[in-house]
N, C-alpha and C. Protein backbone atom coordinates (compact mmCIF):
# COMPACT_ATOMS: atom_id res chain seq x y z
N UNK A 1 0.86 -1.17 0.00
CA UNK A 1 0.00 0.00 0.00
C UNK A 1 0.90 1.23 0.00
N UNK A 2 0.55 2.42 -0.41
CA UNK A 2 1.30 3.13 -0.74
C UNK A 2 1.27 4.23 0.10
N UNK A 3 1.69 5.24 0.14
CA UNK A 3 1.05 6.42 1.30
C UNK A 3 0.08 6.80 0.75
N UNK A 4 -0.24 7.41 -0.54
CA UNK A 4 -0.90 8.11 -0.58
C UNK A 4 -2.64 6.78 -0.16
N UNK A 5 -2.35 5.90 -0.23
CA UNK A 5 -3.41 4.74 0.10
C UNK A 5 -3.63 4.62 1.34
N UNK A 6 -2.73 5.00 1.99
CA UNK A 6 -2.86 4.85 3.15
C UNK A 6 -3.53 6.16 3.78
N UNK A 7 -3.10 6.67 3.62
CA UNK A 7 -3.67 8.51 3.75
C UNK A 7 -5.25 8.48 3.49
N UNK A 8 -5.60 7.99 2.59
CA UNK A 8 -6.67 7.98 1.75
C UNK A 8 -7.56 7.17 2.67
N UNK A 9 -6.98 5.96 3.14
CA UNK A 9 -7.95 4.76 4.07
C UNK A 9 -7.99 5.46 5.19
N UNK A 10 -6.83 5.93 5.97
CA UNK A 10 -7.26 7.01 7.04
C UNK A 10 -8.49 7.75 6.68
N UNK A 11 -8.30 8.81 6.02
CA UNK A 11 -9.71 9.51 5.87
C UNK A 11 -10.55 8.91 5.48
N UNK A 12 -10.92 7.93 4.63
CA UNK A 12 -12.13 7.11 4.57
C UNK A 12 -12.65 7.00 5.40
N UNK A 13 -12.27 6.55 5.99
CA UNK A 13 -12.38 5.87 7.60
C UNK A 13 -13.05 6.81 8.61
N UNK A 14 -12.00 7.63 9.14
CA UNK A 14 -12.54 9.08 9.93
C UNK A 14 -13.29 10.02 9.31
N UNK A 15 -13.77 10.07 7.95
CA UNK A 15 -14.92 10.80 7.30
C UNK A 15 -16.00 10.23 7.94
N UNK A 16 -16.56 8.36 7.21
CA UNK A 16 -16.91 8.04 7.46
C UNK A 16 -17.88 7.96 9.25
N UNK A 17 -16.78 8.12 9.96
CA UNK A 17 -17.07 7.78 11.67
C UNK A 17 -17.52 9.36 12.03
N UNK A 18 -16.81 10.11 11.85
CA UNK A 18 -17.40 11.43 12.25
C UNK A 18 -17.81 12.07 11.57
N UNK A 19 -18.30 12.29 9.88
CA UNK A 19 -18.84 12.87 8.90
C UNK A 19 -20.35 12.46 8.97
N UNK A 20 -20.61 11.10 8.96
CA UNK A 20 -21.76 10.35 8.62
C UNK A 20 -22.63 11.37 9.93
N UNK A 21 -22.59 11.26 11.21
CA UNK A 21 -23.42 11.79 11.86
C UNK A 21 -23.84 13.32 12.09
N UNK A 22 -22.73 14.33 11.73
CA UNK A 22 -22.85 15.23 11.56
C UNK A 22 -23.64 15.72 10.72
N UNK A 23 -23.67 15.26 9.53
CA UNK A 23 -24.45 15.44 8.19
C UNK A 23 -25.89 14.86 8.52
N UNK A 24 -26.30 13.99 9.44
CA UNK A 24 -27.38 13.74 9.91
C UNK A 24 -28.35 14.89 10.39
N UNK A 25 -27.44 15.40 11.15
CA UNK A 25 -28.02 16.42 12.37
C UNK A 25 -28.19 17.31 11.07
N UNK A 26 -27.20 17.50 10.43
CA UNK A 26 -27.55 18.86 9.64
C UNK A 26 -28.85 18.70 8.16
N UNK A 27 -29.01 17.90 7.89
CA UNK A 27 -29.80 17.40 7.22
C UNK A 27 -31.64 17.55 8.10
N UNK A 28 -31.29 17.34 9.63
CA UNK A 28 -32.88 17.00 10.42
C UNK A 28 -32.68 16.14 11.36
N UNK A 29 -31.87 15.20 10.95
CA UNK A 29 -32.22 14.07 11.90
C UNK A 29 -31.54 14.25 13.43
N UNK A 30 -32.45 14.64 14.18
CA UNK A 30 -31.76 15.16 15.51
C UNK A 30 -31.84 13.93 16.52
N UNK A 31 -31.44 14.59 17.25
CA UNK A 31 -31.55 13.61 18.80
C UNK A 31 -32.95 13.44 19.42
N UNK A 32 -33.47 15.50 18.95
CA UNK A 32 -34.43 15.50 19.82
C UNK A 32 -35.93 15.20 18.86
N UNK A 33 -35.54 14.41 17.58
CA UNK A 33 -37.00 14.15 16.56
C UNK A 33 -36.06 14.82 15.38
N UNK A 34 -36.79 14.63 14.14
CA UNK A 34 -36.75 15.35 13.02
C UNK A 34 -37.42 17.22 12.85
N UNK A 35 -36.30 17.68 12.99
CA UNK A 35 -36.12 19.18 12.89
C UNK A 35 -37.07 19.53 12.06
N UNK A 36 -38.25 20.72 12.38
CA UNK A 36 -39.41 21.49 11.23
C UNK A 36 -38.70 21.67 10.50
N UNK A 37 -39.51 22.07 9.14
CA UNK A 37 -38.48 22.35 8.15
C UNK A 37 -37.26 22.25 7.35
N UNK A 38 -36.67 21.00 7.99
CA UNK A 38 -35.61 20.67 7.30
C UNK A 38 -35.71 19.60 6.02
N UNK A 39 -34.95 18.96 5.56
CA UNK A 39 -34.89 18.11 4.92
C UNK A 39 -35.45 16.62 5.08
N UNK A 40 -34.88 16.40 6.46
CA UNK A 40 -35.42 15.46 6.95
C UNK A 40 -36.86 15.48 7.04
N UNK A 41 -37.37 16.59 7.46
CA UNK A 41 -38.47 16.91 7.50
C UNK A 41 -39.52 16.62 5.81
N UNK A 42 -38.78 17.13 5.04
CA UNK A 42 -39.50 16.55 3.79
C UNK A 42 -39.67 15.33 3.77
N UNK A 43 -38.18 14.75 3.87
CA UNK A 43 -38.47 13.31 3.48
C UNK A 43 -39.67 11.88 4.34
N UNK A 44 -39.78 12.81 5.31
CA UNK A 44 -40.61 12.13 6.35
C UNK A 44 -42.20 11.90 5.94
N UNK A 45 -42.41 13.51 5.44
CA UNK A 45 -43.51 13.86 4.99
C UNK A 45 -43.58 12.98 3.80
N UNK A 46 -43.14 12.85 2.71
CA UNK A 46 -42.76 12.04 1.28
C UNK A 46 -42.90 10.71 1.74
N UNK A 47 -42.57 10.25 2.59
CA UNK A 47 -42.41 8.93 3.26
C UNK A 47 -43.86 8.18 3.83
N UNK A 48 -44.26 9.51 4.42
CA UNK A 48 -45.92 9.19 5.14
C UNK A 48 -46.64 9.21 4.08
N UNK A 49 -46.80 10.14 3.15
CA UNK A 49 -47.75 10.35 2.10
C UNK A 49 -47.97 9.09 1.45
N UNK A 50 -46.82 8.33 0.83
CA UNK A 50 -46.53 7.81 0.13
C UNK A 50 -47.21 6.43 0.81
N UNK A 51 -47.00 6.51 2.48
CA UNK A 51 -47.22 4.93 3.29
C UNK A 51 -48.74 4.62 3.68
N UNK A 52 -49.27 6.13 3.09
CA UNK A 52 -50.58 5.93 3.43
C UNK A 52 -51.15 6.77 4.91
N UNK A 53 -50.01 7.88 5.49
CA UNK A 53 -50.43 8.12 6.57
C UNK A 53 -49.21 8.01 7.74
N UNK A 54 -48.44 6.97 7.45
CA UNK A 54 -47.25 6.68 8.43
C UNK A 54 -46.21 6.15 7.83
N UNK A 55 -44.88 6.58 8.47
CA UNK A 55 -43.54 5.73 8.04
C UNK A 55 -43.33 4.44 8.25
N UNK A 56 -43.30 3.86 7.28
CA UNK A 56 -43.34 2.75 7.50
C UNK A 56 -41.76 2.16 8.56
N UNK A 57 -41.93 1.43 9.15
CA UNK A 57 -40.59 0.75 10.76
C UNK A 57 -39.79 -0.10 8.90
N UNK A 58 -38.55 0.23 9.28
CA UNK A 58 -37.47 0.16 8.70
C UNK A 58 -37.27 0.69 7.25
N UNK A 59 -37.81 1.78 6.98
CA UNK A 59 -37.22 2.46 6.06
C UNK A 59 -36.54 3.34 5.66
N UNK A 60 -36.09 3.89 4.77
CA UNK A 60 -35.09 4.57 4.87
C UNK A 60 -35.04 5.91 5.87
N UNK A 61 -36.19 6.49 5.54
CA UNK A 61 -36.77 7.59 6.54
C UNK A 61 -36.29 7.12 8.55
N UNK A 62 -37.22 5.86 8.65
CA UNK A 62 -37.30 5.64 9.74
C UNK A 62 -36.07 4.89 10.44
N UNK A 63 -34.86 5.03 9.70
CA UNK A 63 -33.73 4.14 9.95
C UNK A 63 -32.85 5.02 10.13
N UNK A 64 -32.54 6.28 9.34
CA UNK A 64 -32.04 7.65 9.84
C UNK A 64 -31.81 8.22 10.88
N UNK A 65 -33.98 8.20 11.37
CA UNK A 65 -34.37 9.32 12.20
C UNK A 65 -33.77 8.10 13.88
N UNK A 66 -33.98 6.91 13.53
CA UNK A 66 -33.11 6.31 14.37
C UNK A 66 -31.29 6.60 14.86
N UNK A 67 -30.52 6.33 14.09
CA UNK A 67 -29.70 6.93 13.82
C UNK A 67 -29.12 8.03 14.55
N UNK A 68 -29.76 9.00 13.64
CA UNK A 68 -29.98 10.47 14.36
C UNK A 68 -30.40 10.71 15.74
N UNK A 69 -31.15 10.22 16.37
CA UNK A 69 -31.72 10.09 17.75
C UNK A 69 -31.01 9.04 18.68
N UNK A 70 -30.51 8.42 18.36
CA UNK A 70 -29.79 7.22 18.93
C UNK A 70 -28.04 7.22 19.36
N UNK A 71 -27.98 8.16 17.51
CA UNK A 71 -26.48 7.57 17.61
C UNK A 71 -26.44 5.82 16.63
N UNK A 72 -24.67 5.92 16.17
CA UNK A 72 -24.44 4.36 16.01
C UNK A 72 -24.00 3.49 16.71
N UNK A 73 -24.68 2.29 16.80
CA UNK A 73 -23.96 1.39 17.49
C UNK A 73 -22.33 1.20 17.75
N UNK A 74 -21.50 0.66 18.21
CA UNK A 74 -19.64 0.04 18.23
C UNK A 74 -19.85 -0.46 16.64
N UNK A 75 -20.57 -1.66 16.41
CA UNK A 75 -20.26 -2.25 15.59
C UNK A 75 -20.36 -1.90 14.10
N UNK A 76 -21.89 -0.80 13.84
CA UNK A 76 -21.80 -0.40 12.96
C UNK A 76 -20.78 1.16 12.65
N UNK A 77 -20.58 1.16 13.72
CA UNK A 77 -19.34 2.70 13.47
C UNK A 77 -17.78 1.72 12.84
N UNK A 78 -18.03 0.78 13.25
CA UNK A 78 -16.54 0.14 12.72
C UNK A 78 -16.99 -0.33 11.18
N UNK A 79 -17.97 -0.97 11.32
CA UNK A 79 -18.06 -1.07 9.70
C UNK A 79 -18.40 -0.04 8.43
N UNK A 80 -18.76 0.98 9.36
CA UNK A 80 -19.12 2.44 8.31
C UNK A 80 -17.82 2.60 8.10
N UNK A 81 -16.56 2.79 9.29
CA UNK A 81 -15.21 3.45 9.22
C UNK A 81 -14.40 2.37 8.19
N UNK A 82 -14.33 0.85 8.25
CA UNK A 82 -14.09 -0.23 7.19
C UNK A 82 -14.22 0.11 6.01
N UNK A 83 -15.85 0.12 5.52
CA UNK A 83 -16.12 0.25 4.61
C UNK A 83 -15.61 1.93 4.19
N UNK A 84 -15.60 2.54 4.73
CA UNK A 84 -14.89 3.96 4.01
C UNK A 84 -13.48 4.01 4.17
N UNK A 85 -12.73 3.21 4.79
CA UNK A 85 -11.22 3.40 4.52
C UNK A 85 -11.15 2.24 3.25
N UNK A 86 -11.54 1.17 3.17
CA UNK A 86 -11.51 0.73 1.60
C UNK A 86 -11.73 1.76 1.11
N UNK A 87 -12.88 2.40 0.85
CA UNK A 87 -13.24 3.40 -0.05
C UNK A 87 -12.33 4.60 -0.78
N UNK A 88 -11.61 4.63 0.73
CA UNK A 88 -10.97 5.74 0.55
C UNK A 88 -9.19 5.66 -0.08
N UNK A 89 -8.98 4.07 0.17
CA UNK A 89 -7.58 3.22 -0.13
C UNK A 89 -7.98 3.10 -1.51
N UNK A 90 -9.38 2.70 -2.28
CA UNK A 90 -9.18 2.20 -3.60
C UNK A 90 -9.12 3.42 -4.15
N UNK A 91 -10.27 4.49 -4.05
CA UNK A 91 -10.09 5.57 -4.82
C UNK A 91 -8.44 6.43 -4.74
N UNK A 92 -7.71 6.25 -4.03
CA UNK A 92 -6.55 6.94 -3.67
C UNK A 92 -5.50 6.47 -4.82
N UNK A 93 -5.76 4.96 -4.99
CA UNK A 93 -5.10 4.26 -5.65
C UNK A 93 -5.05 4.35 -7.04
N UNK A 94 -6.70 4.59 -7.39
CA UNK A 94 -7.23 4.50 -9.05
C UNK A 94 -6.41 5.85 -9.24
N UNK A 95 -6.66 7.12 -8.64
CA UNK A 95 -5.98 8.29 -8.80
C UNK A 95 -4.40 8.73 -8.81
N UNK A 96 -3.70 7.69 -8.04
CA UNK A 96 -2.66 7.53 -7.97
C UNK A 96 -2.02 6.81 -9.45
N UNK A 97 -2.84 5.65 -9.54
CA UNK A 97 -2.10 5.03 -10.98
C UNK A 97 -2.25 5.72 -12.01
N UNK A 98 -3.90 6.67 -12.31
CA UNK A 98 -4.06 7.62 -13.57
C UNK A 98 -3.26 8.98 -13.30
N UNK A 99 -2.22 9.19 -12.27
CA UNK A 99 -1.82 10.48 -12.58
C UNK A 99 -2.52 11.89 -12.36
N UNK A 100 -3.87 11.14 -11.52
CA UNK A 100 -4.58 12.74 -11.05
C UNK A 100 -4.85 13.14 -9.36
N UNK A 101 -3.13 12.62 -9.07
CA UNK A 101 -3.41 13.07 -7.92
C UNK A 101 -2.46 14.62 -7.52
C-alpha cells in the first residue's frame, strides 16, 4: 500500500465515523426528533404520504431518524469506518495510478 493509500484509508475511515453523523443532524435528523423544516423533515412527509399516513418501521426515513436520535452502534461505526477506509484506499489508488493526484 502506498502512502498516498494509506492517507486515503485514514480519511475514509474518519470521514466516514465522524462525517456520517454530523451530516445527519444537519440534514434533520436530531436527537431530539426530526427538525421542522428541514430536509429530513421533507423526506418524512414524502415517506408518510406515500405509506398511506405513516412511516413505515425500517425504512429509509425511519432508519435515519433512528440513527440520528440514537447515535451508532460500536459495531456499525466500525463497519461504516471499514467500509470507508476501503473506499478511501481504492479511490486513492485508481488516482494515484491515472496520474490525477
Amino acid at each position: 500500500m502506498t502512502l498516498f493509500a494509506a492517507i486515503g484509508a485514514v480519511a475514509g475511515g474518519l470521514g466516514a465515523l465522524v462525517v456520517a453523523p454530523a451530516a445527519l443532524t444537519a440534514v434533520g435528523f436530531t436527537s431530539a426528533g426530526i427538525a421542522a423544516g428541514s430536509c429530513a423533515a421533507s423526506l418524512m412527509s414524502s415517506a408518510a404520504a406515500a405509506g398511506g399516513g405513516g412511516v413505515a418501521a425500517g425504512s429509509v426515513v425511519a432508519v435515519l431518524q433512528s440513527v440520528g436520535a440514537a447515535g451508532v452502534s460500536a459495531a456499525t461505526a466500525v463497519a461504516s469506518s471499514a467500509v470507508g477506509a476501503a473506499a478511501g484506499a481504492v479511490l486513492s489508488a485508481v488516482a494515484n495510478s491515472t496520474g490525477t493526484t
